[in-house]
Protein backbone atom coordinates (compact mmCIF):
# COMPACT_ATOMS: atom_id res chain seq x y z
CA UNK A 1 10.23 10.68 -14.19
CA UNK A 2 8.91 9.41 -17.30
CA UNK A 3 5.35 8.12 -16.36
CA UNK A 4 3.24 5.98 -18.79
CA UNK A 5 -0.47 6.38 -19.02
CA UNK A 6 -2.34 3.63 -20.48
CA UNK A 7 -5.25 4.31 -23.02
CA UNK A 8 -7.97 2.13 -23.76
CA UNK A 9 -10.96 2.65 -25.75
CA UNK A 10 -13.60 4.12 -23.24
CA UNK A 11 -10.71 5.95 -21.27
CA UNK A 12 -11.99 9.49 -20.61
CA UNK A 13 -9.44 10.04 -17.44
CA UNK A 14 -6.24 9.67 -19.32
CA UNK A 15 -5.88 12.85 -20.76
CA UNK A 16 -6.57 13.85 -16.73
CA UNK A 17 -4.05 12.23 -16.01
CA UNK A 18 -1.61 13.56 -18.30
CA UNK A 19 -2.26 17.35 -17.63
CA UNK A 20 -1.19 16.73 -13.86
CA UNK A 21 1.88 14.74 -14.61
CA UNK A 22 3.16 17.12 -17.66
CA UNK A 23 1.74 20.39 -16.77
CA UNK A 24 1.20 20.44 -13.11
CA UNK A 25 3.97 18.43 -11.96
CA UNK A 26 6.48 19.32 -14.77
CA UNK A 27 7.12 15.13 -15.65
CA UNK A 28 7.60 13.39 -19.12
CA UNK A 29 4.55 11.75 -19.60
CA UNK A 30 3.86 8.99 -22.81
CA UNK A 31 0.41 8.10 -23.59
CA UNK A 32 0.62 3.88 -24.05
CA UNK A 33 -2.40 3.07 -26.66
CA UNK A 34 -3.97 -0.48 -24.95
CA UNK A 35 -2.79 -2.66 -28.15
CA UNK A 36 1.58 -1.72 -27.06
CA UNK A 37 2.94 -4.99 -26.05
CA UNK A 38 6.16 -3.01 -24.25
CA UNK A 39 6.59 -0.54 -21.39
CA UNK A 40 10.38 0.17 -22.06
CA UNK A 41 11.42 3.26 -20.11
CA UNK A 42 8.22 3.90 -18.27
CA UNK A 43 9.23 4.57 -14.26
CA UNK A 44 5.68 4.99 -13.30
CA UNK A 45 2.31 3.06 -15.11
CA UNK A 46 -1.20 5.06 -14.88
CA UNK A 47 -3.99 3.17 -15.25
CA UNK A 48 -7.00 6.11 -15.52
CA UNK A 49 -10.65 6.31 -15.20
CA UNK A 50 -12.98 5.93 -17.71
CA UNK A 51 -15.04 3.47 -19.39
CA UNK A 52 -12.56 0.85 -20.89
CA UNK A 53 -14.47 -1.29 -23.78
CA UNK A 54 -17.84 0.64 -22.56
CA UNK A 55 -17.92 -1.29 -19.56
CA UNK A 56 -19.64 -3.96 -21.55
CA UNK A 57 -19.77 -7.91 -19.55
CA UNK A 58 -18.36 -6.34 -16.37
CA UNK A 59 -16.20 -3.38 -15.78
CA UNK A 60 -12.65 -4.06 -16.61
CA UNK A 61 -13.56 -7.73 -17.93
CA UNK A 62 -11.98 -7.20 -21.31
CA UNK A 63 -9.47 -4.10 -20.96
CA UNK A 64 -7.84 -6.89 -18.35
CA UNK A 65 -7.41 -8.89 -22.05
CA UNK A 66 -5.90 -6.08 -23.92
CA UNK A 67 -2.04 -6.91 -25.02
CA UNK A 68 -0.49 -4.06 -22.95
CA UNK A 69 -1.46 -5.48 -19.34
CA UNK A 70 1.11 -8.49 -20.38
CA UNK A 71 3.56 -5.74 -20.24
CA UNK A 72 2.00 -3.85 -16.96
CA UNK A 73 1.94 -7.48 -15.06
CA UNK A 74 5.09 -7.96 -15.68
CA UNK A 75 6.13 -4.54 -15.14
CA UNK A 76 4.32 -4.50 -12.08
CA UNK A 77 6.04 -7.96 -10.73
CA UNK A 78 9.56 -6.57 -11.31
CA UNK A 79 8.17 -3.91 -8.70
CA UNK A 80 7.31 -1.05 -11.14
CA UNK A 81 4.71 1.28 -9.41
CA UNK A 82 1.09 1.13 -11.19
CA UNK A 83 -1.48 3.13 -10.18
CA UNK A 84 -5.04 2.46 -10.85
CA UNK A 85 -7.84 4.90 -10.59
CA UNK A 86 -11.42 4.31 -10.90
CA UNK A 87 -11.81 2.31 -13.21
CA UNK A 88 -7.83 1.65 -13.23
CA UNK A 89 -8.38 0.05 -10.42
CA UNK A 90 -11.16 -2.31 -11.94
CA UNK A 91 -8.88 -3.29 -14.15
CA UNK A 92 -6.32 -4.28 -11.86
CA UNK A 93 -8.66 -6.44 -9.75
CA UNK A 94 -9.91 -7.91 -13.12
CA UNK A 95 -5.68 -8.55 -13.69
CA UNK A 96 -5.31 -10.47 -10.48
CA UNK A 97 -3.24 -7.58 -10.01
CA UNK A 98 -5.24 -6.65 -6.53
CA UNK A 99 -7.26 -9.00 -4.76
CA UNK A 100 -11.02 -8.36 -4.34
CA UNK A 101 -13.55 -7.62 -7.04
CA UNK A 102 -16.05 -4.52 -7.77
CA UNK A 103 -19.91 -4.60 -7.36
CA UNK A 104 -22.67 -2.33 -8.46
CA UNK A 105 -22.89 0.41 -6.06
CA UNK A 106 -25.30 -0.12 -3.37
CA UNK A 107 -27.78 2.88 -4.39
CA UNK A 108 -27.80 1.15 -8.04
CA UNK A 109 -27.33 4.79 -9.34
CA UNK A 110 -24.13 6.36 -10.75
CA UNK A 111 -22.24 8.67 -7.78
CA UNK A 112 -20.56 11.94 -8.74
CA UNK A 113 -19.20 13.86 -5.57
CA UNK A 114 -16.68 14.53 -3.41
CA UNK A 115 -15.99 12.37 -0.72
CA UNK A 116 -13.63 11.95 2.15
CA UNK A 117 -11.05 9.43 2.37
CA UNK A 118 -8.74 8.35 5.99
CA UNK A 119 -5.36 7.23 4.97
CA UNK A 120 -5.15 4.46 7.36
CA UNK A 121 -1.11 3.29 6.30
CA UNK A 122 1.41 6.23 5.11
CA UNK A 123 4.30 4.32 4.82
CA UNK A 124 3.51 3.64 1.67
CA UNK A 125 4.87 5.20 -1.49
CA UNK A 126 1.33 6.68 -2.46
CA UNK A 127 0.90 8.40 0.70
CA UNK A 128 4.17 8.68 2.35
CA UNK A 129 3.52 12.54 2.25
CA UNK A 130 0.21 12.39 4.26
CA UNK A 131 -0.13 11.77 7.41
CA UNK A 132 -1.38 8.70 9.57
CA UNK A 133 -4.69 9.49 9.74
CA UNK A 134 -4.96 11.87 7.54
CA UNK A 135 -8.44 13.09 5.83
CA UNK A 136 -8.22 14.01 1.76
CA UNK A 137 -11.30 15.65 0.10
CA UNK A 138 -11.07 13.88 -3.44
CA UNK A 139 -14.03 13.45 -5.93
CA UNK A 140 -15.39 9.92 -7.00
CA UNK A 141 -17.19 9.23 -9.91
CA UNK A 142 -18.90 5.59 -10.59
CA UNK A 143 -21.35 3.42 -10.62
CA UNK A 144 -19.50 0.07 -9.81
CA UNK A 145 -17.67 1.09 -7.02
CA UNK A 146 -18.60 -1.24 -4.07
CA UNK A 147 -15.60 -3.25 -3.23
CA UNK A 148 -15.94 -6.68 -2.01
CA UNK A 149 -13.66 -9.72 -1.25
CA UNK A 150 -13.88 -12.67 1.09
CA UNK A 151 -13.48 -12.42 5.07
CA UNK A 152 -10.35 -14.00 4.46
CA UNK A 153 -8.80 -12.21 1.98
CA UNK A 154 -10.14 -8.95 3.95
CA UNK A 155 -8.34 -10.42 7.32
CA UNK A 156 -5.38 -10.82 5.47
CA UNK A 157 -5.07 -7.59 4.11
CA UNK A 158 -6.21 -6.08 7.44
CA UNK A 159 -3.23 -7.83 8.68
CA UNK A 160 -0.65 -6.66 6.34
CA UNK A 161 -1.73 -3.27 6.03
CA UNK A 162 -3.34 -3.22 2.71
CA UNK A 163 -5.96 -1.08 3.19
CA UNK A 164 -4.46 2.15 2.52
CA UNK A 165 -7.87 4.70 1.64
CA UNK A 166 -11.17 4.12 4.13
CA UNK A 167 -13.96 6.53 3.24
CA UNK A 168 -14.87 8.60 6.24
CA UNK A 169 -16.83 11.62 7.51
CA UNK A 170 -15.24 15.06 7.13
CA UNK A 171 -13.97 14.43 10.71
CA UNK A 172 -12.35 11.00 9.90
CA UNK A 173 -14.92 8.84 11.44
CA UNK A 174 -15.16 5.83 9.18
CA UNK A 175 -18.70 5.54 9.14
CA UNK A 176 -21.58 3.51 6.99
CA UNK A 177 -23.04 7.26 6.39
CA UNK A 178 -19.84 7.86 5.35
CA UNK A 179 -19.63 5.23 2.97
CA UNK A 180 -21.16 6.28 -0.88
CA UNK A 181 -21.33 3.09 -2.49
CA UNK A 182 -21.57 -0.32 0.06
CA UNK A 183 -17.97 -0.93 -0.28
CA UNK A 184 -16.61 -3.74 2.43
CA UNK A 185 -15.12 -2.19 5.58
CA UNK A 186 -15.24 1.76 3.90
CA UNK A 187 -12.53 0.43 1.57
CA UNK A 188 -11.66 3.25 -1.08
CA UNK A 189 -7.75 2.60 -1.78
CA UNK A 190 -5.48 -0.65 -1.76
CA UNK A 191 -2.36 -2.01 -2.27
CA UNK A 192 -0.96 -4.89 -3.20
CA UNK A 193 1.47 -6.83 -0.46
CA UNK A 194 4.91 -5.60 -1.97
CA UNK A 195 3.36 -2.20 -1.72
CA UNK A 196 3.81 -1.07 -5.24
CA UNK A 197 0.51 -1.56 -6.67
CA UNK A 198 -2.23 1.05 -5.60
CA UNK A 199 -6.27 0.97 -6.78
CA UNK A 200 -8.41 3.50 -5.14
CA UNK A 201 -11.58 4.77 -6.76
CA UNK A 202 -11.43 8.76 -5.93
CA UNK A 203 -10.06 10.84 -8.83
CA UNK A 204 -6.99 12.18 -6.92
CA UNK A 205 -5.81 13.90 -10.58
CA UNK A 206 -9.16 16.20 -10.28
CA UNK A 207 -7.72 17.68 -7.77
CA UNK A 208 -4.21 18.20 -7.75
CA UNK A 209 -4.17 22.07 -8.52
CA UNK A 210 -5.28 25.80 -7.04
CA UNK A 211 -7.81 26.12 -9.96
CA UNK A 212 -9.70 23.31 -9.19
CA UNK A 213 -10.08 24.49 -5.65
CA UNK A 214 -8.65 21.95 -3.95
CA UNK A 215 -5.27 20.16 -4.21
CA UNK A 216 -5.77 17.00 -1.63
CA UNK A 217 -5.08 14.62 -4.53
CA UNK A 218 -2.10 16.00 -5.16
CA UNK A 219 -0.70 14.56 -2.46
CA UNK A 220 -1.06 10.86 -3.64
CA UNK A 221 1.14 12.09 -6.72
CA UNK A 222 3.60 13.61 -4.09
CA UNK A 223 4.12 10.94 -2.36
CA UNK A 224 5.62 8.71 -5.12
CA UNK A 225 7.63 11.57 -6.19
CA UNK A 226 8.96 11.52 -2.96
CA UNK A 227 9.21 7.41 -2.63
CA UNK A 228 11.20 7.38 -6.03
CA UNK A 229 13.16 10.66 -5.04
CA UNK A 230 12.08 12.86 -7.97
CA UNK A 231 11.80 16.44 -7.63
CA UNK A 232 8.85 18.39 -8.91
């Protein structure tokens, strides 16, 4: 697989990003500087974390701008699989890629922990190796993390199944405890409606290896490995 990781200035997740695609999980990996205009040959777009343009107007408000998400739109409407994490997936909601937008975490204070995520649809190509249900351990680092959208956008993607990450308690009980940041209905992870475009905020890529003590991310990586049948 020959995945492309976008960099924009203010990305500090990329090089994350590329260490678990090339060195973990043995793939070609080229980095895609924001100003590219192409995506010829990519199988597999990474958006990563970070803090595109310094977060400055709103996060993701002017990496959205930048000439390669031309390329990842239209990449991404030919049914290319994109990935957004953090603030990836800020971006993509700034794109029109996912619907919804981000808010300021509730606390008003910048969250760095590990949290626990449901997967509440694995028949999707992100988490068709977990299962229904399952609980992931997977660190989340923000401050503008609190996901909101209107009740009916929210019905509709209840509907279709969109929802694919709900923070929970250890046990899987989707609770407001549970919840780190405010975000609407526990919402951590979702995908567009053709299912190929995924935004969650936890950092699956810090921890997808022994080293780092836990490998529950690893699985999100997994799963589109198996989806696109690609051995690693």
């Amino acid at each position: 697989m020959n995945v492309g990781v976008i960099v924009f200035p203010g990305s500090n997740c990329d090089h994350d990003c590329q260490h678990v695609f090339q060195e973990v999980l043995g793939q070609s990996v080229q980095m895609i500087w924001h100003k590219e205009t192409s995506l010829k040959g990519v199988d597999l777009v990474v958006i990563p974390g970070g803090f595109s343009y310094g977060d400055y107007l709103r996060t993701g408000a002017i990496a959205r701008f930048s000439p390669v998400m031309g390329a990842v739109q239209e990449f991404a409407k030919d049914g290319g699989a994109v990935i957004g994490i953090c603030n990836g997936f800020q971006i993509l909601l700034e794109a029109g890629l996912l619907p919804g937008a981000m808010l300021r975490n509730k606390s008003l204070h910048f969250i760095c922990k590990d949290v626990y995520v449901r997967v509440e649809n694995a028949a999707t190509a992100f988490t068709g190796a977990c299962n229904p249900g399952q609980v992931l351990k997977i660190p989340v680092a923000h401050a503008d993390g609190n996901y909101y959208t209107d009740p009916v956008t929210l019905a509709a993607m209840q509907a279709n199944a969109q929802i694919v990450l709900r923070y929970c308690t250890p046990e899987g009980k989707v609770t407001p405890g549970a919840n780190p940041n405010g975000s609407l209905d526990n919402i951590a992870g979702i995908i567009n409606p053709e299912g190929n475009v995924l935004g969650m905020m936890p950092h699956p890529e810090r921890c997808a290896e022994d080293v780092l003590g836990n490998r529950d991310g690893r699985l999100i990586f997994e799963s589109l490995f198996k989806a696109m049948k690609v051995k690693v």
